[in-house]
PDB file of N, CA and C in Angstrom:
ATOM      1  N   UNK A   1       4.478  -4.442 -30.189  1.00  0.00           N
ATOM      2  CA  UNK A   1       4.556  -5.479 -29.167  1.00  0.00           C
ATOM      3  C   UNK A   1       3.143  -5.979 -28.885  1.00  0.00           C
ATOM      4  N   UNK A   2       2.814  -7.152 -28.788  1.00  0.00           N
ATOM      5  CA  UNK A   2       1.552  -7.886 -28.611  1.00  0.00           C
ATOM      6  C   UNK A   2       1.488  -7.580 -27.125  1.00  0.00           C
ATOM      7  N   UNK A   3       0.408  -7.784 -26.598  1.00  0.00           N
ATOM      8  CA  UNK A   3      -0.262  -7.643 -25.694  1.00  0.00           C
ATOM      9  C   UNK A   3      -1.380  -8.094 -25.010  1.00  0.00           C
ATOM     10  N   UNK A   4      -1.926  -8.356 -23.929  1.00  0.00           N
ATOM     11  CA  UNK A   4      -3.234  -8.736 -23.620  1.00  0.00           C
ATOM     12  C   UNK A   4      -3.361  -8.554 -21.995  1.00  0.00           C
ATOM     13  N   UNK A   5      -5.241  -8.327 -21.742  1.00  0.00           N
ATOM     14  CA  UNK A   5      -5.325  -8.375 -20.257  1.00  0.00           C
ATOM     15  C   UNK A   5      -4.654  -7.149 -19.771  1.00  0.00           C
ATOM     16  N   UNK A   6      -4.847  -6.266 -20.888  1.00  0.00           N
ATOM     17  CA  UNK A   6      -4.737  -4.684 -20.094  1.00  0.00           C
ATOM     18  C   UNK A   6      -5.766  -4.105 -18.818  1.00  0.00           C
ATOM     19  N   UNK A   7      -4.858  -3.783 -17.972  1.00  0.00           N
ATOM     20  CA  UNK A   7      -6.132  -3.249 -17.020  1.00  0.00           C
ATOM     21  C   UNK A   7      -5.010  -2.020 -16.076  1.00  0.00           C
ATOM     22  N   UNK A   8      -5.565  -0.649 -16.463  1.00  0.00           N
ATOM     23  CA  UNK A   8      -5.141   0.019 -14.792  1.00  0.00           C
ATOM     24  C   UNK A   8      -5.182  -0.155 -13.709  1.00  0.00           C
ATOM     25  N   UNK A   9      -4.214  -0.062 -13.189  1.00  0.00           N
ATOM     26  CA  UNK A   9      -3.686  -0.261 -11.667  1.00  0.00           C
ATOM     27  C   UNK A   9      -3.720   1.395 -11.223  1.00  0.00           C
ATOM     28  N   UNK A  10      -2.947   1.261  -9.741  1.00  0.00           N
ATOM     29  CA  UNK A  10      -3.052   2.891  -9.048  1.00  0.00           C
ATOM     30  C   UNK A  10      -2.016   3.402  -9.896  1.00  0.00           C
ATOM     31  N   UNK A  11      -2.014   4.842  -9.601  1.00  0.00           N
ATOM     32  CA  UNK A  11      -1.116   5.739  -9.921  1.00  0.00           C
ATOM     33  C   UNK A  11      -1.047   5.669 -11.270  1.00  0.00           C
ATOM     34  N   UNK A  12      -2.030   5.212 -12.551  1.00  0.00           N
ATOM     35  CA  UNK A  12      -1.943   5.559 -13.373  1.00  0.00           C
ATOM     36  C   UNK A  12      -0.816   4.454 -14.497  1.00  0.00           C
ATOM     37  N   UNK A  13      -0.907   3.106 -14.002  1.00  0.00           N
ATOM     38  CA  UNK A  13      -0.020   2.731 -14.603  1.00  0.00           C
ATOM     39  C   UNK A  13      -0.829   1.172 -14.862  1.00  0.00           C
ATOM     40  N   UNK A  14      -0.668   0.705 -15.827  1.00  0.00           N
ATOM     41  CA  UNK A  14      -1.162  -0.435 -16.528  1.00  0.00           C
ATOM     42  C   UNK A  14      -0.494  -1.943 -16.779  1.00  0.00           C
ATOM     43  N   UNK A  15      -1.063  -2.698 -15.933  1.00  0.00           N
ATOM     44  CA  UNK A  15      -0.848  -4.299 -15.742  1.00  0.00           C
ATOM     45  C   UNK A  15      -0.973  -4.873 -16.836  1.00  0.00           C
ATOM     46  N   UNK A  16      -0.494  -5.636 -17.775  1.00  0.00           N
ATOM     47  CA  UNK A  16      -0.735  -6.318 -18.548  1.00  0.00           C
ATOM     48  C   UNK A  16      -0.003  -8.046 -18.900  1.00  0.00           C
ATOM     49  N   UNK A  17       0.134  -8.727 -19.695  1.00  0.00           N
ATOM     50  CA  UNK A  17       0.830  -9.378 -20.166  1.00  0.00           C
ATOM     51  C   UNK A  17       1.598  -9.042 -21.493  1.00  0.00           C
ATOM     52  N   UNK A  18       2.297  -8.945 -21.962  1.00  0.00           N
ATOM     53  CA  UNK A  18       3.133  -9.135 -22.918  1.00  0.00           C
ATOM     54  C   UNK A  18       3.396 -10.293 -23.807  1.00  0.00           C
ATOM     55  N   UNK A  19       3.702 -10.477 -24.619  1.00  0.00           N
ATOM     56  CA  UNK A  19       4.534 -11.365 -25.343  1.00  0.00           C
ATOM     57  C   UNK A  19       6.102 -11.517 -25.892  1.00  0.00           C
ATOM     58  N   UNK A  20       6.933 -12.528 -25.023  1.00  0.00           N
ATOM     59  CA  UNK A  20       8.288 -12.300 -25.085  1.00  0.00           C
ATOM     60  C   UNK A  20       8.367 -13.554 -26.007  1.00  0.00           C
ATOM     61  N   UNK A  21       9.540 -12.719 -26.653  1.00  0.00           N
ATOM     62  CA  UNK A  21      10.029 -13.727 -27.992  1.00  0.00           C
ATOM     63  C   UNK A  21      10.619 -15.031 -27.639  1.00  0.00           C
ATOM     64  N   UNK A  22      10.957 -14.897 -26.160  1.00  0.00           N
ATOM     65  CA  UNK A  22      11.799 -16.543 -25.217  1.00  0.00           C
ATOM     66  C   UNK A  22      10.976 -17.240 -24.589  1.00  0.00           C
ATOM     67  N   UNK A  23      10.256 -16.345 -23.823  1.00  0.00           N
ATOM     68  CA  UNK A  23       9.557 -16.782 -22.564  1.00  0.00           C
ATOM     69  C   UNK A  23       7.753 -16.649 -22.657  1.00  0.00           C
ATOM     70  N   UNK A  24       7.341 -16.587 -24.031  1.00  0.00           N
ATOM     71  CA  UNK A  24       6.393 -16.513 -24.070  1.00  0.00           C
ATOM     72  C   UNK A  24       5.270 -14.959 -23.436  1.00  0.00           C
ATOM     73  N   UNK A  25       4.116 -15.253 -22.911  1.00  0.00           N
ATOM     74  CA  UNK A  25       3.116 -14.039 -22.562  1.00  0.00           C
ATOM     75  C   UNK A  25       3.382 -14.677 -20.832  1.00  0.00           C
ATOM     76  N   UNK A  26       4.565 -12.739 -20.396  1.00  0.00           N
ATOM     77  CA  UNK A  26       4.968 -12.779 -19.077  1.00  0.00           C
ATOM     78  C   UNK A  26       3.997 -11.695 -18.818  1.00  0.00           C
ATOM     79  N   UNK A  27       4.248 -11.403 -17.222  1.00  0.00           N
ATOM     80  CA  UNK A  27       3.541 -10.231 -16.455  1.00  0.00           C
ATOM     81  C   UNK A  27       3.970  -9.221 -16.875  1.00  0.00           C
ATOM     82  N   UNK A  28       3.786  -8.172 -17.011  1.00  0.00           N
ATOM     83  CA  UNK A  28       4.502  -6.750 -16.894  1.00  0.00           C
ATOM     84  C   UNK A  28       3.382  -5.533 -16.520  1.00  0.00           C
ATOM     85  N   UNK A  29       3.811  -5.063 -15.947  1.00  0.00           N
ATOM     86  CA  UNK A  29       3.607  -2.961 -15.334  1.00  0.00           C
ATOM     87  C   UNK A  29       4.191  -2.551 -16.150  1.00  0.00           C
ATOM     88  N   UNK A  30       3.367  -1.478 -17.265  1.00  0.00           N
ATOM     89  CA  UNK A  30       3.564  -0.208 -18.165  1.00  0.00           C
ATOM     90  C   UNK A  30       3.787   0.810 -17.146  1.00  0.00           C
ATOM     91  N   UNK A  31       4.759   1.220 -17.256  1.00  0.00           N
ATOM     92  CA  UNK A  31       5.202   2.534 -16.509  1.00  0.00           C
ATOM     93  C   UNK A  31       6.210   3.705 -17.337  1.00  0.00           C
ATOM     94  N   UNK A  32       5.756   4.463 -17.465  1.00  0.00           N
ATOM     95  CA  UNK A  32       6.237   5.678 -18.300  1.00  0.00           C
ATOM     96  C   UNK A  32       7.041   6.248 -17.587  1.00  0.00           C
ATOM     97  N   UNK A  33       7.731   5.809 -16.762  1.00  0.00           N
ATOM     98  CA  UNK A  33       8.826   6.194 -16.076  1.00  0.00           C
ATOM     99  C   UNK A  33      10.160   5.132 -16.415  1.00  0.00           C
ATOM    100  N   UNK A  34       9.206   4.022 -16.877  1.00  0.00           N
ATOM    101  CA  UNK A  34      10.642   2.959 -17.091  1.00  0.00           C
ATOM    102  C   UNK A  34      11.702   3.440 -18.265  1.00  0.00           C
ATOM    103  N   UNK A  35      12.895   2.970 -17.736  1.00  0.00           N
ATOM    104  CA  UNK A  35      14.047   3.344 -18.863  1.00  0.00           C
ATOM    105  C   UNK A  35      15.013   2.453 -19.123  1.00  0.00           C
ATOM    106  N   UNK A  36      14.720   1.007 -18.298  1.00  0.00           N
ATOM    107  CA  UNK A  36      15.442   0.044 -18.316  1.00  0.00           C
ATOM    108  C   UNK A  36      14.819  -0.820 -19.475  1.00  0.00           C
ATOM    109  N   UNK A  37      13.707  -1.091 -19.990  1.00  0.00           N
ATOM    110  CA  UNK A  37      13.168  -1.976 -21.028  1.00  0.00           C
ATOM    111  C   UNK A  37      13.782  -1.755 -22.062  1.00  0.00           C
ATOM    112  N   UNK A  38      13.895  -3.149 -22.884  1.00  0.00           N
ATOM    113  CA  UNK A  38      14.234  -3.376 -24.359  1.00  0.00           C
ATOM    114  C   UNK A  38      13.564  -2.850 -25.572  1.00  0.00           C
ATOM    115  N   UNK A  39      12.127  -2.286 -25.163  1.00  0.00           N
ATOM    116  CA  UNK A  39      11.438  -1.479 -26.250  1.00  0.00           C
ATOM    117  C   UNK A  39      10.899  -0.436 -25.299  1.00  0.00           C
ATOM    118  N   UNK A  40      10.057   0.239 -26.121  1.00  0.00           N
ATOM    119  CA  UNK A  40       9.587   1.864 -26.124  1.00  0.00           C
ATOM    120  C   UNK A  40       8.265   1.190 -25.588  1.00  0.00           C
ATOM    121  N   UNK A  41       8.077   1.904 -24.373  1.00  0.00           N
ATOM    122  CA  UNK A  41       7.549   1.597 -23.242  1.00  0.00           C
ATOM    123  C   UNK A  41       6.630   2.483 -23.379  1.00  0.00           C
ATOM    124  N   UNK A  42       6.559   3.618 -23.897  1.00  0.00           N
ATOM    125  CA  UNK A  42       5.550   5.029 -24.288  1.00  0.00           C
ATOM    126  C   UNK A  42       4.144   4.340 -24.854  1.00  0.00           C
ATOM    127  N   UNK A  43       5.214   3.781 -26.296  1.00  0.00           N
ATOM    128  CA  UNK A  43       4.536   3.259 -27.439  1.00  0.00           C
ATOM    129  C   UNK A  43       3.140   2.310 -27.016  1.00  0.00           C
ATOM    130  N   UNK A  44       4.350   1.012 -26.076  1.00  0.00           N
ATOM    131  CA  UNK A  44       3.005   0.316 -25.221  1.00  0.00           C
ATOM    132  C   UNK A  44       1.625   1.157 -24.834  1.00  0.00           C
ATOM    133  N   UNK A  45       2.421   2.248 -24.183  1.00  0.00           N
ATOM    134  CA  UNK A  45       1.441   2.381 -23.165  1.00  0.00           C
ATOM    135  C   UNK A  45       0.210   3.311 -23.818  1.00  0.00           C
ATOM    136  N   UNK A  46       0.986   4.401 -24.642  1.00  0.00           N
ATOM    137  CA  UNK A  46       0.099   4.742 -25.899  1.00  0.00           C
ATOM    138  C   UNK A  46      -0.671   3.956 -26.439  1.00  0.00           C
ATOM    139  N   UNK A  47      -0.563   2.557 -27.089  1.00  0.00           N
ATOM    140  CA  UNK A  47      -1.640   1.330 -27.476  1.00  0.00           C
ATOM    141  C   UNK A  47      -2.557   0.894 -26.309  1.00  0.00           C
ATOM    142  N   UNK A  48      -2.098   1.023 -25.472  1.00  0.00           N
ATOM    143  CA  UNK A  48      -3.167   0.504 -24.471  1.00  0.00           C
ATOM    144  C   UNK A  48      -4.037   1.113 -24.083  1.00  0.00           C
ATOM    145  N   UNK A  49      -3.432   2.678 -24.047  1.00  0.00           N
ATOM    146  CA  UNK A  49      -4.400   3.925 -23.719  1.00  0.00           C
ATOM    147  C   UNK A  49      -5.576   3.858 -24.445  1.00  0.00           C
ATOM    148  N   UNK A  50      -4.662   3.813 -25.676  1.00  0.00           N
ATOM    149  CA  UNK A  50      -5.745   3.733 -26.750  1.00  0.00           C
ATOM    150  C   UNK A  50      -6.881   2.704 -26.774  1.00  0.00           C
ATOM    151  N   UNK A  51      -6.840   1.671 -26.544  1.00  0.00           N
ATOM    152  CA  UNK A  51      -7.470   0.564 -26.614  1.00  0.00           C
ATOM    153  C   UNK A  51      -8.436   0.413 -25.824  1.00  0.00           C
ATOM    154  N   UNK A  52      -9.800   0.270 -26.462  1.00  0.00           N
ATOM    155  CA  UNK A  52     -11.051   0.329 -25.879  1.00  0.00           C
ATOM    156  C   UNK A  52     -11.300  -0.872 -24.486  1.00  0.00           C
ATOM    157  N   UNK A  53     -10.645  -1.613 -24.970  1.00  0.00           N
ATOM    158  CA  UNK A  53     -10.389  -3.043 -23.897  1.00  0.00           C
ATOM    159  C   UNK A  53      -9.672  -3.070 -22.873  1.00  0.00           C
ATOM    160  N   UNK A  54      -8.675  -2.124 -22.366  1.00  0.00           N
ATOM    161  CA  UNK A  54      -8.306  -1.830 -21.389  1.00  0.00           C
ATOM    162  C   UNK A  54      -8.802  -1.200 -20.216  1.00  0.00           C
ATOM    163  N   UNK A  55      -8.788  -2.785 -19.487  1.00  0.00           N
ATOM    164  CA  UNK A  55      -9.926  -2.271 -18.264  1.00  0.00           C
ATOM    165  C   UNK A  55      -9.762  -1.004 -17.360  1.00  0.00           C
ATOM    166  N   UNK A  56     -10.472   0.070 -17.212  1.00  0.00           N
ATOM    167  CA  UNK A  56     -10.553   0.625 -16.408  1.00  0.00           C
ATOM    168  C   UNK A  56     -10.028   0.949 -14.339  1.00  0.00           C
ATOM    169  N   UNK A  57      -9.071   1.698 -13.765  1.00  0.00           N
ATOM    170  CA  UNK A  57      -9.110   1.133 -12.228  1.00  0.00           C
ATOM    171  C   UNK A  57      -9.993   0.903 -11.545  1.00  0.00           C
ATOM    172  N   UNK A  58      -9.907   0.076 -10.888  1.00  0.00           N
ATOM    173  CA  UNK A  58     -11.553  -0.244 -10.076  1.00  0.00           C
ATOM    174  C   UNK A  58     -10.417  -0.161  -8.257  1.00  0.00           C
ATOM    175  N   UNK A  59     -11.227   0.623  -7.569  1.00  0.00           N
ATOM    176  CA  UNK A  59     -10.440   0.596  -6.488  1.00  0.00           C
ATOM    177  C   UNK A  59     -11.639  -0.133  -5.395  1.00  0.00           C
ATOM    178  N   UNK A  60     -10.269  -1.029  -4.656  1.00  0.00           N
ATOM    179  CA  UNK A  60     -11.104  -2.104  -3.976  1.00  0.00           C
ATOM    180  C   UNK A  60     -10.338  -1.443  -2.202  1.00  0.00           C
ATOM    181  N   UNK A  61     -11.156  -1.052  -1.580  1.00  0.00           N
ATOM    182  CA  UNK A  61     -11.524  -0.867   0.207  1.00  0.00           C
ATOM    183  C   UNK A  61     -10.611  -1.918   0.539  1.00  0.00           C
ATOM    184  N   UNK A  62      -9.599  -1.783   1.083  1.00  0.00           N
ATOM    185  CA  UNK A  62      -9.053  -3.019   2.290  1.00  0.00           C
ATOM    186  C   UNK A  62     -10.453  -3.460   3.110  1.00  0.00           C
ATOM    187  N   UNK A  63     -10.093  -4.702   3.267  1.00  0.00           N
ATOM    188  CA  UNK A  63     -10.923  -5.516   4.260  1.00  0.00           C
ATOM    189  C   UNK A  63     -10.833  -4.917   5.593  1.00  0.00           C
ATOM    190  N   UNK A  64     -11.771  -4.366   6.661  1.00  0.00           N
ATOM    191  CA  UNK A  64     -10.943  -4.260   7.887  1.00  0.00           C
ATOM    192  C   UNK A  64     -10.919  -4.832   8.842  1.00  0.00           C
ATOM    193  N   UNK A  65      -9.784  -4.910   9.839  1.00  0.00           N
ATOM    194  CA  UNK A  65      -8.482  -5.526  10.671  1.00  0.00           C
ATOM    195  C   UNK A  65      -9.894  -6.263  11.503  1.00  0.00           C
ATOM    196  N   UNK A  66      -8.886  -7.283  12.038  1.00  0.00           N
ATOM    197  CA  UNK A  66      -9.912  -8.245  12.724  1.00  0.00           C
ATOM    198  C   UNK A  66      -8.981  -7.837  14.134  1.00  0.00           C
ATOM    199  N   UNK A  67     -10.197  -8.452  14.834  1.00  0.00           N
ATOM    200  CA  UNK A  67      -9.900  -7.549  16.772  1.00  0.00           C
ATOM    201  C   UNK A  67      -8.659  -8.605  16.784  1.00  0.00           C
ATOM    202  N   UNK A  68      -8.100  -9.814  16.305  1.00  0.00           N
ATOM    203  CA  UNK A  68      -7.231 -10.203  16.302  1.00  0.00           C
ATOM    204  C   UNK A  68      -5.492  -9.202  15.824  1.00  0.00           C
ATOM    205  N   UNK A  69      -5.851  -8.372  14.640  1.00  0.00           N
ATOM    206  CA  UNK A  69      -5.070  -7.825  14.069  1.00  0.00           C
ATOM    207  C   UNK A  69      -4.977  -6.180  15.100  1.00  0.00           C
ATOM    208  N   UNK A  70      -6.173  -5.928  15.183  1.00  0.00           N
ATOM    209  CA  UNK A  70      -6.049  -4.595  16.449  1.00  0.00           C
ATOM    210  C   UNK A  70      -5.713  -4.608  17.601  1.00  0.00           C
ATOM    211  N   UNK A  71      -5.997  -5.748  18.377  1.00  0.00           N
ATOM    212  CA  UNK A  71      -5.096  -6.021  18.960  1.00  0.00           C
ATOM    213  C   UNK A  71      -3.461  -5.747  19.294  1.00  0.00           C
ATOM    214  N   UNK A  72      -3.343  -6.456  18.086  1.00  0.00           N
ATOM    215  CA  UNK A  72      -1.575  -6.567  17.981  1.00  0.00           C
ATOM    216  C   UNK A  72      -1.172  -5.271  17.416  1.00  0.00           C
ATOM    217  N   UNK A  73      -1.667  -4.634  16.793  1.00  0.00           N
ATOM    218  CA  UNK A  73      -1.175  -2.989  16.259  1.00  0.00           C
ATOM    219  C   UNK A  73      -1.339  -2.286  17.101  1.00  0.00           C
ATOM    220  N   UNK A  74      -2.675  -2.549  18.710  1.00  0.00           N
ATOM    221  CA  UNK A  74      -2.034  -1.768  19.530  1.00  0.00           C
ATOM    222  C   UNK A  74      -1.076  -2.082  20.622  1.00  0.00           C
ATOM    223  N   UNK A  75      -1.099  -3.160  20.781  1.00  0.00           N
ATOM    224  CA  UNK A  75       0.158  -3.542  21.524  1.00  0.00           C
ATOM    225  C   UNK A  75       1.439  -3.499  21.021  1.00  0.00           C
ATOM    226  N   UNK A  76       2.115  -3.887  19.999  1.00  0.00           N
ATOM    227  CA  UNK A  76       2.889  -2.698  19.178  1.00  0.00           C
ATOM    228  C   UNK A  76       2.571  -1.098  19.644  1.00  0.00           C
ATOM    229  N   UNK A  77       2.052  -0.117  19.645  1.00  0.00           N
ATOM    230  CA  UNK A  77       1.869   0.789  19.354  1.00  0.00           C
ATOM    231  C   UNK A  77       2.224   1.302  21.003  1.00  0.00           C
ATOM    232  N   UNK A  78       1.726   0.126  22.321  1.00  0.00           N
ATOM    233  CA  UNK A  78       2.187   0.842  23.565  1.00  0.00           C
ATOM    234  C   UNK A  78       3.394   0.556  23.342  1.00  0.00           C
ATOM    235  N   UNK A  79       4.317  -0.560  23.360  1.00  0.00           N
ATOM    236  CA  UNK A  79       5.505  -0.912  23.040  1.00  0.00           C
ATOM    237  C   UNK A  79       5.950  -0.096  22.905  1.00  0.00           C
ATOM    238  N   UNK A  80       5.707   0.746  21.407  1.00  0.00           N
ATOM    239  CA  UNK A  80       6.860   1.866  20.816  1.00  0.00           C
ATOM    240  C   UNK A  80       6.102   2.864  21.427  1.00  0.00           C
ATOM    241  N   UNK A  81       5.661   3.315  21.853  1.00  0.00           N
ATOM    242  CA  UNK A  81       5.347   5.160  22.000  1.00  0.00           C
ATOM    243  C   UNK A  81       4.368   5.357  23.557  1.00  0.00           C
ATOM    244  N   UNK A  82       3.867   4.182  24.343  1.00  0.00           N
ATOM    245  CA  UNK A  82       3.526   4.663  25.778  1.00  0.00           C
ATOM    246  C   UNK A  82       4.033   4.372  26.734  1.00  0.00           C
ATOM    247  N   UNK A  83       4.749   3.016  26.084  1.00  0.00           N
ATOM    248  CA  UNK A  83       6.013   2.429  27.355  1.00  0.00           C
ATOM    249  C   UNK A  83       7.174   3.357  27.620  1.00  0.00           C
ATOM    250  N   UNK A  84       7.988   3.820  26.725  1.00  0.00           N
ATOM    251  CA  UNK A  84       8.859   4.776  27.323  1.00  0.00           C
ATOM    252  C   UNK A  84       8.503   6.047  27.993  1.00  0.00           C
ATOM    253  N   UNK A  85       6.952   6.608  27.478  1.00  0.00           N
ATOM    254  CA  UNK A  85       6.278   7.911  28.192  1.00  0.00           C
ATOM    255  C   UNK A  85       6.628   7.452  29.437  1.00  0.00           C
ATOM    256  N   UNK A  86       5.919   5.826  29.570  1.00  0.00           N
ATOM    257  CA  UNK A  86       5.691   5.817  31.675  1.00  0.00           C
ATOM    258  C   UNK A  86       7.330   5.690  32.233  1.00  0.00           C
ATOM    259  N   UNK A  87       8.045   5.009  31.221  1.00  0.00           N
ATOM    260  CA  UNK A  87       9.198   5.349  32.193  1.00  0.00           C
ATOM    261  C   UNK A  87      10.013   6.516  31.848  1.00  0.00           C
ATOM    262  N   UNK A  88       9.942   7.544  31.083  1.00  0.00           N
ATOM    263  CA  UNK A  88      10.385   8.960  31.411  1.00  0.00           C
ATOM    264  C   UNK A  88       9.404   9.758  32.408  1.00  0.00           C
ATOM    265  N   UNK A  89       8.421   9.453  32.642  1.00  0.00           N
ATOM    266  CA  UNK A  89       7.814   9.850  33.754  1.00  0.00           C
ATOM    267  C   UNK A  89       8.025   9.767  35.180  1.00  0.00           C
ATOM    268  N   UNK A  90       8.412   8.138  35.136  1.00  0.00           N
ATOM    269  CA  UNK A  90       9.076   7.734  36.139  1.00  0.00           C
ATOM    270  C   UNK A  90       9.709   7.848  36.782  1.00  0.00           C
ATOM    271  N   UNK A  91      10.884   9.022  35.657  1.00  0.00           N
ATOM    272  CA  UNK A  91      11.978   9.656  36.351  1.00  0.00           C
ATOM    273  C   UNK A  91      11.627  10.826  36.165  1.00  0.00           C
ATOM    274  N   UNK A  92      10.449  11.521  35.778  1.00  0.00           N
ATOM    275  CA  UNK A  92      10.699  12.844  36.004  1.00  0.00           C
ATOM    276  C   UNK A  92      10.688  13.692  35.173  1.00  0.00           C
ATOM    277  N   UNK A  93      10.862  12.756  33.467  1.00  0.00           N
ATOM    278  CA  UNK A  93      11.475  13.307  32.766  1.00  0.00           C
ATOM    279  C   UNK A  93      10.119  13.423  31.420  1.00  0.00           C
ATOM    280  N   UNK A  94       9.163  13.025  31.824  1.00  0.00           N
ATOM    281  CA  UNK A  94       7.458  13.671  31.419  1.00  0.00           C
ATOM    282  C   UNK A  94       6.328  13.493  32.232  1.00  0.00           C
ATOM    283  N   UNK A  95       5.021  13.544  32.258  1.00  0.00           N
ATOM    284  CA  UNK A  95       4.381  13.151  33.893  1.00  0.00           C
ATOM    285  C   UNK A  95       3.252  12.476  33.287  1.00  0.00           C
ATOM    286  N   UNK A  96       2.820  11.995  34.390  1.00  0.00           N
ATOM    287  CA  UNK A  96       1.684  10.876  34.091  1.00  0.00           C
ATOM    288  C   UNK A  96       0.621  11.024  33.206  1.00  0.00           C
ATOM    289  N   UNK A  97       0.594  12.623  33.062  1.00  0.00           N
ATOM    290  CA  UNK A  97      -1.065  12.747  32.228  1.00  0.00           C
ATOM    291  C   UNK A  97      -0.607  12.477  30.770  1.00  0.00           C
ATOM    292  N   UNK A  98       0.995  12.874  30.325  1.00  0.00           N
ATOM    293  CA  UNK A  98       1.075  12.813  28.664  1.00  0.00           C
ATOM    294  C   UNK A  98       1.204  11.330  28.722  1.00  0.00           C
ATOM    295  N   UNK A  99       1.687  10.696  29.704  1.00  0.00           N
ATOM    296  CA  UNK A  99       1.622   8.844  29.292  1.00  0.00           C
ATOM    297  C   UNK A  99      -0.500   8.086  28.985  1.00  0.00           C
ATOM    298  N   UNK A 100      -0.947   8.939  30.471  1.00  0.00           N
ATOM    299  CA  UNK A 100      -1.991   8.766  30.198  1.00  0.00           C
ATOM    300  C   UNK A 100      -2.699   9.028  28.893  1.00  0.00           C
ATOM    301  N   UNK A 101      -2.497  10.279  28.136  1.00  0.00           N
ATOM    302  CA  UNK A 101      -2.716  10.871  27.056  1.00  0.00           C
ATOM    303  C   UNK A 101      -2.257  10.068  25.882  1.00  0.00           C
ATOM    304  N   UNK A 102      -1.264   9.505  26.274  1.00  0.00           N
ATOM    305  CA  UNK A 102      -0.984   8.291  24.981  1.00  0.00           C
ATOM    306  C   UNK A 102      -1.430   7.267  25.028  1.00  0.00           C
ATOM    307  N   UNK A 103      -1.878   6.727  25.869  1.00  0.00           N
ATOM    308  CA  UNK A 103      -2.969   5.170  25.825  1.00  0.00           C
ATOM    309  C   UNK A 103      -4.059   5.492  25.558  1.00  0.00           C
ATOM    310  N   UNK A 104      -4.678   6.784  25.783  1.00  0.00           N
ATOM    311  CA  UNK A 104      -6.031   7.265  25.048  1.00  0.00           C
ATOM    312  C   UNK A 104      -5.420   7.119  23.908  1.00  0.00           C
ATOM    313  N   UNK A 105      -4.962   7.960  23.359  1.00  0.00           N
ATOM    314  CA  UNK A 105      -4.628   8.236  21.840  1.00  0.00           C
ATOM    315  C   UNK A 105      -4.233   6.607  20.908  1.00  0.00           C
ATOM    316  N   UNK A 106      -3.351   5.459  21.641  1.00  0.00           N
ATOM    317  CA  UNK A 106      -3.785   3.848  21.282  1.00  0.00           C
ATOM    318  C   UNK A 106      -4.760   3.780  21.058  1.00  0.00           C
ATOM    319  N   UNK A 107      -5.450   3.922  22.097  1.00  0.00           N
ATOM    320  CA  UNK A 107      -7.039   3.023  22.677  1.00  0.00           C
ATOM    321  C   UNK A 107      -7.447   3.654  20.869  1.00  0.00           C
ATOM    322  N   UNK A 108      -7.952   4.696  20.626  1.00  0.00           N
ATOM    323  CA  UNK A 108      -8.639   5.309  20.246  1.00  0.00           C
ATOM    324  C   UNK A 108      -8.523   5.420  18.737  1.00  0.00           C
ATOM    325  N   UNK A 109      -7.114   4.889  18.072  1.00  0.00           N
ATOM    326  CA  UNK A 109      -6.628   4.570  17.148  1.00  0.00           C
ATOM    327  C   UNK A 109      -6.791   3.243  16.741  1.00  0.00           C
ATOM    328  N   UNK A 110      -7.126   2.568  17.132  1.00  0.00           N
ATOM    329  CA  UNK A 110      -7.266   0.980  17.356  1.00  0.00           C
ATOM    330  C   UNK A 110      -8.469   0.444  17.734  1.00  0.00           C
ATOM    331  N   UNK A 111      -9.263   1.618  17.807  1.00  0.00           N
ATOM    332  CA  UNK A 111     -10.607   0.778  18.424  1.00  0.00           C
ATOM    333  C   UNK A 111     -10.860  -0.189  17.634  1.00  0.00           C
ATOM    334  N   UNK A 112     -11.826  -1.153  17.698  1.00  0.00           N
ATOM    335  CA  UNK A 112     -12.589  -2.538  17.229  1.00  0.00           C
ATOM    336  C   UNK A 112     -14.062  -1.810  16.968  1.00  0.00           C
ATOM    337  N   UNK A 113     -14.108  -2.021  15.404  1.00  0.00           N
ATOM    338  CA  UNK A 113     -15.235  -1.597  15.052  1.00  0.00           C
ATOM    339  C   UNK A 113     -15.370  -0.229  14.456  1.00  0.00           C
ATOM    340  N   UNK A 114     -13.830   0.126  13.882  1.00  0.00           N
ATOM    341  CA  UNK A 114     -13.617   1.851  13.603  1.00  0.00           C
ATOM    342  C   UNK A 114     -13.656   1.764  12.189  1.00  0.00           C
TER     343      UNK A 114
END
C-alpha cells in the first residue's frame, strides 16, 4: 500500500495518508488494533516503522486557559460541587467549613496564572 506524510501521533500510533484505489490519497491512523480495514494494517505499520521518513512524536504543551476560560471552569465547578455543599449545610446536612473548604479548593484549582 502506498503511502506518504508518515508521522507519530500519541499512544504510539501513526497518521498518515494513504492511497485509495477510488478516492485517491485519504487521511488515515495506523493502529494495530484495527480489524475493520480492507488490508493488513500490521504490514502498513511495519513499513512505516521501518521507514527512515517517518516523522518522529513531537509533543506540543496545551496553550494555557485564558482568565476568560478560568473563569468559566470555575463557575462551573461552584455550580456542580459548592452550591449543593451550602445548601446541605443549610439544612444541617454538612456545615459551613466543608462548603467553605470547597471554594478554597475552586479558588485554588483555577487560579489565573497556574
Amino acid at each position: 500500500m502506498n503511502y506518504r506524510n508518515a508521522k507519530y501521533i500519541a499512544n504510539g500510533l501513526i497518521d498518515c495518508e494513504i492511497e485509495h484505489p477510488e478516492y485517491g490519497w485519504i487521511p488515515f491512523t495506523c493502529d494495530l488494533a484495527d480489524k475493520g480495514a480492507l488490508f493488513d494494517v500490521a504490514e502498513l505499520y511495519a513499513a512505516m516503522e521501518a521507514d527512515p521518513e517517518t516523522a518522529p512524536y513531537v509533543y506540543v504543551p496545551p496553550a494555557p486557559l485564558t482568565p476568560e476560560q478560568l473563569s468559566a471552569l470555575r463557575g462551573e465547578a461552584y455550580r456542580l460541587e459548592s452550591d449543593p455543599l451550602f445548601f446541605k449545610a443549610q439544612r444541617g446536612e454538612a456545615t459551613m467549613d466543608e462548603w467553605l473548604a470547597k471554594i478554597a479548593e475552586i479558588k485554588a484549582r483555577y487560579a489565573e496564572g497556574v
